[in-house]
N, C-alpha and C. Protein backbone atom coordinates (compact mmCIF):
# COMPACT_ATOMS: atom_id res chain seq x y z
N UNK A 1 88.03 130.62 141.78
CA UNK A 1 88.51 130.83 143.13
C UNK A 1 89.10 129.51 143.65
N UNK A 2 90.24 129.49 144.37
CA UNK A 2 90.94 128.45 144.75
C UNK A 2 91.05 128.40 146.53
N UNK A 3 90.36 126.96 147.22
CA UNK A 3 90.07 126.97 148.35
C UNK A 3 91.54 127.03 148.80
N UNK A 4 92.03 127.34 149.91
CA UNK A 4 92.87 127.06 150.22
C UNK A 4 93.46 126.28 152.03
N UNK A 5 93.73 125.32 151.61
CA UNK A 5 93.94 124.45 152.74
C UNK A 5 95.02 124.84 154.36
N UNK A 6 94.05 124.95 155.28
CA UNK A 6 94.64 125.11 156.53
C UNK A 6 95.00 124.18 157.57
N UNK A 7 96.15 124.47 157.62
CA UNK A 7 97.27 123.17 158.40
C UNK A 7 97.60 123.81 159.82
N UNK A 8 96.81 122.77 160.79
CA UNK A 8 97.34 123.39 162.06
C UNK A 8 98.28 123.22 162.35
N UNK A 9 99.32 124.22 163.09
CA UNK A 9 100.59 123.92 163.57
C UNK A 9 100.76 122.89 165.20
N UNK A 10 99.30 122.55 165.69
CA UNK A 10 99.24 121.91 167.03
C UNK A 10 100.19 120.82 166.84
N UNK A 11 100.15 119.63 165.67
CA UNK A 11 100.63 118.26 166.04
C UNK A 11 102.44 118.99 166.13
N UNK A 12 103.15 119.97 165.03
CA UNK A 12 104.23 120.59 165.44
C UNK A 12 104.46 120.86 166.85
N UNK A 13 103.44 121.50 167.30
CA UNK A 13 104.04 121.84 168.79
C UNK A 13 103.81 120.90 169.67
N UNK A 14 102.95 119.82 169.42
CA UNK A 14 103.47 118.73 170.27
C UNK A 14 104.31 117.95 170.37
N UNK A 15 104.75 117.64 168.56
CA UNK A 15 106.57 117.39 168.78
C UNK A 15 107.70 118.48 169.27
N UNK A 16 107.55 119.34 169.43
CA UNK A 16 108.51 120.02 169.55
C UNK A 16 108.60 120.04 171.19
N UNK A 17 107.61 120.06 171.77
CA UNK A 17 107.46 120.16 173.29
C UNK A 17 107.76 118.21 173.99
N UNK A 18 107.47 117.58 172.71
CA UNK A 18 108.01 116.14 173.14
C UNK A 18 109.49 115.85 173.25
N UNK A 19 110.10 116.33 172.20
CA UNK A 19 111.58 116.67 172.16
C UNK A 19 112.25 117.73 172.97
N UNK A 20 111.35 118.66 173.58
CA UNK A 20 111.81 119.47 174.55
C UNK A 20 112.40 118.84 175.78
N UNK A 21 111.69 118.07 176.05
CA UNK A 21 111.28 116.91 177.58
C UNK A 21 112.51 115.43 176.94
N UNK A 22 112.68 115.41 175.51
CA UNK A 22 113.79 114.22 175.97
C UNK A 22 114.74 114.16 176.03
N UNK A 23 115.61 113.35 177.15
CA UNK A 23 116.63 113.56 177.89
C UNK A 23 117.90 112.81 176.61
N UNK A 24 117.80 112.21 175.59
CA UNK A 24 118.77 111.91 175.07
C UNK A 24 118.09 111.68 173.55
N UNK A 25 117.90 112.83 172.72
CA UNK A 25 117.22 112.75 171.04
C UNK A 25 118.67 111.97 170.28
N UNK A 26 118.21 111.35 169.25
CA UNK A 26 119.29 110.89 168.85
C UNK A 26 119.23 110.43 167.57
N UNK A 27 119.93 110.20 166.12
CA UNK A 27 120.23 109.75 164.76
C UNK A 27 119.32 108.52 164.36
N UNK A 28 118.36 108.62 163.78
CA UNK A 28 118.04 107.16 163.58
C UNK A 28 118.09 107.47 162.15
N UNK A 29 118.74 106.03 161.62
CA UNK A 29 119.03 105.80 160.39
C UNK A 29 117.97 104.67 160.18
N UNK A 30 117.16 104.79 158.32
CA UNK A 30 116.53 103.57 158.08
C UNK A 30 116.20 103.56 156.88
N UNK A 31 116.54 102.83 156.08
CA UNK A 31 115.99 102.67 154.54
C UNK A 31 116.98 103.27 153.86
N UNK A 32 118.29 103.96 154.66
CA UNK A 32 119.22 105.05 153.99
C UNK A 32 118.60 105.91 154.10
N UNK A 33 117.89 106.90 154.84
CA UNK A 33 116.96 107.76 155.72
C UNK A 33 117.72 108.18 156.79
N UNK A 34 118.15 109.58 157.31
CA UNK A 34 118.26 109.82 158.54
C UNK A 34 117.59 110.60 159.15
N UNK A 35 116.94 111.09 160.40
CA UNK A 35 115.96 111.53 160.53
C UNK A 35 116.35 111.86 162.20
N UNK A 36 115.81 112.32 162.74
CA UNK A 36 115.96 113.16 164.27
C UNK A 36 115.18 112.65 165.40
N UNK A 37 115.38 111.79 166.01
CA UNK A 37 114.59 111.15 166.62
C UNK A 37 114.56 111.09 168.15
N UNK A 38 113.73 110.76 169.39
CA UNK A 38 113.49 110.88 170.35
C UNK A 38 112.73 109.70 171.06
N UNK A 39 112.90 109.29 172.68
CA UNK A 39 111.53 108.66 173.10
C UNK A 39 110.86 109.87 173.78
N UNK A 40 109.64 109.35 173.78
CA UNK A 40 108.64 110.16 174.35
C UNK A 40 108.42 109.67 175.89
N UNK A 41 107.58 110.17 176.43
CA UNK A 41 107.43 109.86 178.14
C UNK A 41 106.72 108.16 178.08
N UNK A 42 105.95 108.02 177.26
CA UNK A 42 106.08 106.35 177.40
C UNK A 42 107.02 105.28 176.90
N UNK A 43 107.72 106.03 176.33
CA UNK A 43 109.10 105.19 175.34
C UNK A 43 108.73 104.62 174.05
N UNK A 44 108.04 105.62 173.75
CA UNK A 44 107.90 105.19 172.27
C UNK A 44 108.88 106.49 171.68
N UNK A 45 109.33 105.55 170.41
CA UNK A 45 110.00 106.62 169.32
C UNK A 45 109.21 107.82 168.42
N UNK A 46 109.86 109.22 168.64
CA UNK A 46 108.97 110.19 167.55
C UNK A 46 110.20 110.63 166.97
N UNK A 47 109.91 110.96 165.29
CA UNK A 47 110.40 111.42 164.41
C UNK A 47 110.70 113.03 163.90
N UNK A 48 111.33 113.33 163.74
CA UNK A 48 111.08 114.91 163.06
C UNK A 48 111.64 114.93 161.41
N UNK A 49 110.56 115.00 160.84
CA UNK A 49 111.11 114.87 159.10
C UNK A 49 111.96 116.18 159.10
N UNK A 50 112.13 115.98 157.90
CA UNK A 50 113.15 117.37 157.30
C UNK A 50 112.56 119.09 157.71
N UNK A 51 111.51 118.88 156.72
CA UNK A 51 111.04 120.13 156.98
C UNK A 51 110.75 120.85 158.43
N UNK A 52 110.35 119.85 159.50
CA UNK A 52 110.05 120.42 160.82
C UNK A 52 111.77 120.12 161.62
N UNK A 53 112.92 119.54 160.65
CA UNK A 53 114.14 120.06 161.59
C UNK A 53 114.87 121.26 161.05
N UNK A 54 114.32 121.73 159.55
CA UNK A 54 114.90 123.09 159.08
C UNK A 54 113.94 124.28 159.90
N UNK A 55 112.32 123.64 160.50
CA UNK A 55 112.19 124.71 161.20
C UNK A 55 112.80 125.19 162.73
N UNK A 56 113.45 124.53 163.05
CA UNK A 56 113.93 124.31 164.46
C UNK A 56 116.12 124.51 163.79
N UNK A 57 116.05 125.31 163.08
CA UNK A 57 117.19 125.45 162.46
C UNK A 57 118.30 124.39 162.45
N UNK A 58 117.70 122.97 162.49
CA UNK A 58 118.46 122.02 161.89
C UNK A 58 118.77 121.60 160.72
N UNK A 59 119.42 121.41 159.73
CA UNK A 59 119.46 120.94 158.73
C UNK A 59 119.86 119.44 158.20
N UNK A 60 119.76 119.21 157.56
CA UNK A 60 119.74 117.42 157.05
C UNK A 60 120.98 117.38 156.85
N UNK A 61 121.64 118.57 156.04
CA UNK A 61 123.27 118.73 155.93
C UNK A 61 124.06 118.72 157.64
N UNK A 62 123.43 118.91 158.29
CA UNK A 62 123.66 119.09 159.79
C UNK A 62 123.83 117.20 160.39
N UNK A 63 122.65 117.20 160.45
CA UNK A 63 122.50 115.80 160.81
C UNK A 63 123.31 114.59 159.96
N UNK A 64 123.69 115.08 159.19
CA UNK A 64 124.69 113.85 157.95
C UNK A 64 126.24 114.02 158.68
N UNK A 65 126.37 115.37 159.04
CA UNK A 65 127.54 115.65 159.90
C UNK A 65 127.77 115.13 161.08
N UNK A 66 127.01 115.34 161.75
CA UNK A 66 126.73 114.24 162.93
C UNK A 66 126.97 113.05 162.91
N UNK A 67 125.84 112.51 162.03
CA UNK A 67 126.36 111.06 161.42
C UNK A 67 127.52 110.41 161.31
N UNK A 68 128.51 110.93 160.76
CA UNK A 68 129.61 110.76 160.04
C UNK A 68 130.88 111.30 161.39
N UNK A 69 130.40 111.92 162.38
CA UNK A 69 131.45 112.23 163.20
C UNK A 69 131.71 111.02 164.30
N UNK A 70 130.28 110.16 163.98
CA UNK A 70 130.19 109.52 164.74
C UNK A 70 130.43 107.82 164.24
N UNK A 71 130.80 107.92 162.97
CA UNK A 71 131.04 106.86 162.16
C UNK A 71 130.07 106.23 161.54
N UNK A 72 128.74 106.38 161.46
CA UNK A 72 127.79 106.01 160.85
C UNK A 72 127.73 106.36 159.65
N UNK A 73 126.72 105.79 158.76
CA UNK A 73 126.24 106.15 157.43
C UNK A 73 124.94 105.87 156.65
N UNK A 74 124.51 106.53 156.04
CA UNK A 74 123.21 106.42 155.97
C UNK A 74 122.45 104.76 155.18
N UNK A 75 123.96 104.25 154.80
CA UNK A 75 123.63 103.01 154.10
C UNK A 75 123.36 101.51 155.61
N UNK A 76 123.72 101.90 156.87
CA UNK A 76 123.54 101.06 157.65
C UNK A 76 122.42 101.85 158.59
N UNK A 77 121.36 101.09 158.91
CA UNK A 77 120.08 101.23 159.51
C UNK A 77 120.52 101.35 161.22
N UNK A 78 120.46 101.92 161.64
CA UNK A 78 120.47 101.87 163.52
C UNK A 78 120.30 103.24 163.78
N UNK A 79 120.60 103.68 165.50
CA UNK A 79 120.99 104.61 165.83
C UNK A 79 121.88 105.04 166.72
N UNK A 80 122.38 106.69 166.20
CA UNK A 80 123.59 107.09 166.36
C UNK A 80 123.47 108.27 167.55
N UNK A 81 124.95 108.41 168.29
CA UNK A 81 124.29 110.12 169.03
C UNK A 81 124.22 111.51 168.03
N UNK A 82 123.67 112.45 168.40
CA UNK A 82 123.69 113.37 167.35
C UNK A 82 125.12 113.96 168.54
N UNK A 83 125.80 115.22 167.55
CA UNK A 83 126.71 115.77 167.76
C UNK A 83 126.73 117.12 169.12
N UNK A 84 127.80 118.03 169.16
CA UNK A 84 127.62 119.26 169.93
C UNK A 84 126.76 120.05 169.13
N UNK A 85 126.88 120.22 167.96
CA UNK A 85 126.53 121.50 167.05
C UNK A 85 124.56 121.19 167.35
N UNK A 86 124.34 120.23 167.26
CA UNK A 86 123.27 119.65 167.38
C UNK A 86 121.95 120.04 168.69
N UNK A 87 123.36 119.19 169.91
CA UNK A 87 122.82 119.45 171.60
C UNK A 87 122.79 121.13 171.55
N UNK A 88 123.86 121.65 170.83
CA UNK A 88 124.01 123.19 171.10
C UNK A 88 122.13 123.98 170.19
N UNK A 89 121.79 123.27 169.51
CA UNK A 89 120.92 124.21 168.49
C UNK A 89 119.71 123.65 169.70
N UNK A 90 119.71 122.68 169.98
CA UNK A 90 118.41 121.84 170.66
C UNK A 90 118.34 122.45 172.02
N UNK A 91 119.57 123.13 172.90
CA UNK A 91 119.61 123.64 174.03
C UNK A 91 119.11 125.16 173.52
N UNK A 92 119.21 126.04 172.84
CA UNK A 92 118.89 127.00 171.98
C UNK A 92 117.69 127.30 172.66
N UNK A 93 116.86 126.38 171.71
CA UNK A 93 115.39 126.26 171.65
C UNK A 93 114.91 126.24 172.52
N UNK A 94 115.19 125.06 173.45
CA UNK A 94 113.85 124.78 174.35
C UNK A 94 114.76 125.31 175.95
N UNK A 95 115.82 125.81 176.08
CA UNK A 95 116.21 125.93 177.99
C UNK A 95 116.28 127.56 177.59
């Protein structure tokens, strides 16, 4: 018999409700990494890996687009704005 491991979805919905609330999410590039990023109500930075922006129907192919509309690339570290296609999927969700 094989135990099988249960993963709460809470710390998800507290990013997702953190990114709900921020007023400007945006591209952070690092290591050649791009990733979906936000401040939170104290101004600290939160992340959304891959898998929790394909659940929020973003894709990494999405966000590279963005990237690149905006002249960035994943070989220089900073951050970028994300695109319309982007604000449009993120307004979707949470208004």
């Amino acid at each position: 018999m094989v135990d099988q491991l249960a993963i709460s979805p809470e710390p998800y919905i507290k990013k997702c409700k953190s990114l709900a609330k921020a007023k400007s999410p945006y591209i952070d590039v690092m290591n050649g990494r791009a990733r979906l990023a936000w401040l939170d109500d104290g101004g600290a930075a939160e992340f959304m890996d891959r898998v929790e922006m394909n659940r929020l129907g973003i894709s990494y192919e999405m966000l590279l687009d963005a990237l690149e509309e905006v002249g960035g690339e994943t070989s220089r570290n900073g951050s970028y704005l994300i695109n319309g296609a982007i604000k449009r999927r993120l307004r979707m969700l949470f208004c």
